[in-house]
Protein backbone atom coordinates (compact mmCIF):
# COMPACT_ATOMS: atom_id res chain seq x y z
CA UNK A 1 189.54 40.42 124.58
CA UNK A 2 186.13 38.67 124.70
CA UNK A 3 184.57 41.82 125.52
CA UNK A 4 186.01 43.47 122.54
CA UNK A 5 184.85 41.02 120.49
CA UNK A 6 180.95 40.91 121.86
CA UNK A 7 181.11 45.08 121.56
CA UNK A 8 182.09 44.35 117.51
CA UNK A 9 179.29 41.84 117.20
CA UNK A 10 176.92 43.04 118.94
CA UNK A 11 175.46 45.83 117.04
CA UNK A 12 175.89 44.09 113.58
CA UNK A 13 174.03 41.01 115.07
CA UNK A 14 171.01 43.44 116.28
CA UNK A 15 170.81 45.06 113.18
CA UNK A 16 171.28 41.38 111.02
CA UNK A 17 167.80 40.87 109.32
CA UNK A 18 167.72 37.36 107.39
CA UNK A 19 164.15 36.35 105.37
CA UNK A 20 162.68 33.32 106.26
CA UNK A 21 162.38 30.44 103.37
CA UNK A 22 158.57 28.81 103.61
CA UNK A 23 157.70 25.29 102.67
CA UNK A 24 154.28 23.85 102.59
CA UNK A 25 153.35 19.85 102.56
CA UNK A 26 151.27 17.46 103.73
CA UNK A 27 152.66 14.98 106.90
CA UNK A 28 151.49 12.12 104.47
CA UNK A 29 150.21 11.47 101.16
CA UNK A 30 146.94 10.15 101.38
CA UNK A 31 143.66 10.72 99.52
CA UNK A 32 141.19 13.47 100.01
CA UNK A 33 138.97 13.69 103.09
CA UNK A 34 141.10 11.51 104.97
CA UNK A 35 142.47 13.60 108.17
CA UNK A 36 146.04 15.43 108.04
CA UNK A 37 148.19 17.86 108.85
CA UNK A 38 149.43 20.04 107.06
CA UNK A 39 153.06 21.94 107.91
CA UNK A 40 154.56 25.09 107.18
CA UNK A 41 158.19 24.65 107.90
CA UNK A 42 159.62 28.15 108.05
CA UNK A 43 163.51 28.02 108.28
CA UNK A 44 166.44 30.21 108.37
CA UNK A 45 165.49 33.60 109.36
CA UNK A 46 167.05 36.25 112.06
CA UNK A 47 166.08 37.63 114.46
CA UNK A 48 163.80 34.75 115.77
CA UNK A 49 160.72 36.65 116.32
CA UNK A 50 158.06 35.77 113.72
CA UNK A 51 154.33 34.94 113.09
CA UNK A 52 153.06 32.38 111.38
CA UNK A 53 149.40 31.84 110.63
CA UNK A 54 146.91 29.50 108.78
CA UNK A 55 144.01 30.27 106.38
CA UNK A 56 141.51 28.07 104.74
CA UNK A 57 139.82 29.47 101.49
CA UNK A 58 140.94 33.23 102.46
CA UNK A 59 139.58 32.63 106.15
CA UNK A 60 142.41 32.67 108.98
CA UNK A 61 142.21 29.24 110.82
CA UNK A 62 142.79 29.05 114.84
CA UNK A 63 141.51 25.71 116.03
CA UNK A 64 143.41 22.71 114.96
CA UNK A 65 146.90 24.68 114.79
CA UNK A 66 149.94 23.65 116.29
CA UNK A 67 153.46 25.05 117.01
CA UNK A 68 157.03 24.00 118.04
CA UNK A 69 159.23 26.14 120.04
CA UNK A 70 161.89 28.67 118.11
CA UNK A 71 164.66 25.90 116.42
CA UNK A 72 167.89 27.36 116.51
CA UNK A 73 169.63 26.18 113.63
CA UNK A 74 173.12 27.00 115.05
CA UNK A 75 174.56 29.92 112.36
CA UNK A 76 172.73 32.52 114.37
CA UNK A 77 168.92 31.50 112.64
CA UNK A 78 165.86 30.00 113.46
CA UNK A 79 163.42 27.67 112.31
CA UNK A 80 159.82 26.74 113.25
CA UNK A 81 157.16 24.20 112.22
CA UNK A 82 153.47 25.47 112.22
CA UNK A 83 151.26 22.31 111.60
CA UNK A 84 147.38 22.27 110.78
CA UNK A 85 145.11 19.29 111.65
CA UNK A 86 142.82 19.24 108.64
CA UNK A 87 140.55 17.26 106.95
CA UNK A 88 141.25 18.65 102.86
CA UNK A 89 138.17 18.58 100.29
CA UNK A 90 138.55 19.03 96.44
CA UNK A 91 139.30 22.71 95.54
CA UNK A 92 140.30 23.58 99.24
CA UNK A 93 143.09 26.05 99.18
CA UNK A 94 145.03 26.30 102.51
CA UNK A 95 147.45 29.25 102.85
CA UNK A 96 150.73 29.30 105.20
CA UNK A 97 151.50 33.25 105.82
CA UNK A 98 154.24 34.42 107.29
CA UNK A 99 155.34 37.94 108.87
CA UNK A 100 158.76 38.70 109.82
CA UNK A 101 160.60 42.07 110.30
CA UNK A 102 163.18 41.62 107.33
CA UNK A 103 159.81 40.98 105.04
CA UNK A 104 158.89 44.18 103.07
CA UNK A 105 155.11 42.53 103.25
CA UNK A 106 154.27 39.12 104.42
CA UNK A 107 155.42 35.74 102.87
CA UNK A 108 152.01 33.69 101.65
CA UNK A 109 152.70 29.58 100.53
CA UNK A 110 149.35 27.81 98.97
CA UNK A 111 148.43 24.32 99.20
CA UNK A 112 145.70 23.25 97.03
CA UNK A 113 143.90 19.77 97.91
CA UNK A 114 143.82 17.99 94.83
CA UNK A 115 142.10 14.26 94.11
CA UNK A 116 144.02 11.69 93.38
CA UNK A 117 143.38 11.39 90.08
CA UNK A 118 143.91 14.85 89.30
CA UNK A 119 147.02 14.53 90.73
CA UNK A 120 147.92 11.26 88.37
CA UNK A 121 146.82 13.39 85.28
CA UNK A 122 149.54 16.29 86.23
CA UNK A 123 152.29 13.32 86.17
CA UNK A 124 151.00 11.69 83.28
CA UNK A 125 151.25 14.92 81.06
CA UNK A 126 154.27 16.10 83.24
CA UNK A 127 156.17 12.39 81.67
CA UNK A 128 154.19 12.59 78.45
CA UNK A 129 155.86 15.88 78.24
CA UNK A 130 159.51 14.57 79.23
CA UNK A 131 159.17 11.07 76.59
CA UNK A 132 158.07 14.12 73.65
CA UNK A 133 161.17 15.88 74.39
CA UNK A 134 163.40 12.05 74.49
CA UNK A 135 161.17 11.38 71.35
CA UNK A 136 162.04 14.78 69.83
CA UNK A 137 166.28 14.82 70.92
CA UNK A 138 166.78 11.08 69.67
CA UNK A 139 164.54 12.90 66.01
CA UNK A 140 166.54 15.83 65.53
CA UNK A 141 170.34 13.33 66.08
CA UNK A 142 169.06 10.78 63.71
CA UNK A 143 168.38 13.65 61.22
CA UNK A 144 171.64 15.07 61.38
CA UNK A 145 173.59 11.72 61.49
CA UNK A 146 171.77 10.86 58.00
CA UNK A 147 172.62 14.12 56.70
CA UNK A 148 176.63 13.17 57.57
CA UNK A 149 175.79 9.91 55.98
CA UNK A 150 175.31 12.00 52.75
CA UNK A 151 177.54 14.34 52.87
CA UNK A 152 180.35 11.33 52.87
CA UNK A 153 178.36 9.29 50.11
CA UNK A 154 178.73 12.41 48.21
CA UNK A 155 182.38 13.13 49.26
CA UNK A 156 183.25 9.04 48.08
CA UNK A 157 181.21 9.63 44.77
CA UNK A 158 183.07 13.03 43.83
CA UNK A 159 186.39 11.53 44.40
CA UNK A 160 185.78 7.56 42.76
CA UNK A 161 184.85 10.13 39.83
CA UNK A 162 187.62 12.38 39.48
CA UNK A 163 189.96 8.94 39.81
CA UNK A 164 188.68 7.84 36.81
């Protein structure tokens, strides 16, 4: 019976291809040209044979990388953390890429080392952006509610004057 079973599977699971998902972030948020690391958490892919490498500003970086073992997730795929110890400036742009066999062409993630107070200004126009929109919605319902309000004034008006 087993062996029945493990003759089904066993061609479907050699032939299974599943693309990996890649993530890219910082171990901690800190300010620029503090030291780092900086992981690419590749998850979910089959079969578990995979490369993952790092490049700084287009150039592919060996020193100061750092792998786990081949995660098995537990549904048949895999997971990996590549980490790079780094030391980010302003305009760096680190690159995670990844090559697997179910990837028509490999899988590139950016990171881009920003300052801190570039990174305030993206929030500050990011919630600027959100407290327009409030601003806007709460507008456009006041608008219509008045023009409600008229429509009944009106509707009152018309019939006080045909009652008299």
């Amino acid at each position: 019976m087993c062996r029945h079973n493990y003759e089904l599977g066993g061609p479907m699971t050699l032939q299974r291809r599943v693309q990996p998902r890649v993530n890219v972030s910082p171990s901690k948020k800190g300010p620029l040209q503090h030291h780092n690391l900086l992981v690419c958490h590749v998850t979910d892919f089959y079969p578990g044979s995979i490369q993952v490498r790092w490049f700084l500003n287009g150039q592919e970086e060996t020193a100061g990388v750092v792998s786990t073992n081949l995660i098995r997730n537990g549904d048949w795929t895999f997971q990996i953390l590549v980490m790079l110890e780094m030391t980010p400036q302003q305009g760096d742009v680190y690159t995670c890429q990844v090559e697997h066999t179910s990837l028509d062409s490999p899988v590139t993630v950016e990171w881009k080392a920003q300052s801190d107070s570039a990174r305030s200004k993206t929030l500050t126009g990011a919630g600027g952006f959100v407290l327009g929109l409030i601003i806007c919605g709460v507008g456009i319902f006041m608008h219509r509610r008045s023009k409600k309000g008229e429509k009944a004034c009106r509707f009152n008006e018309d019939l006080h004057k045909q009652g008299s």
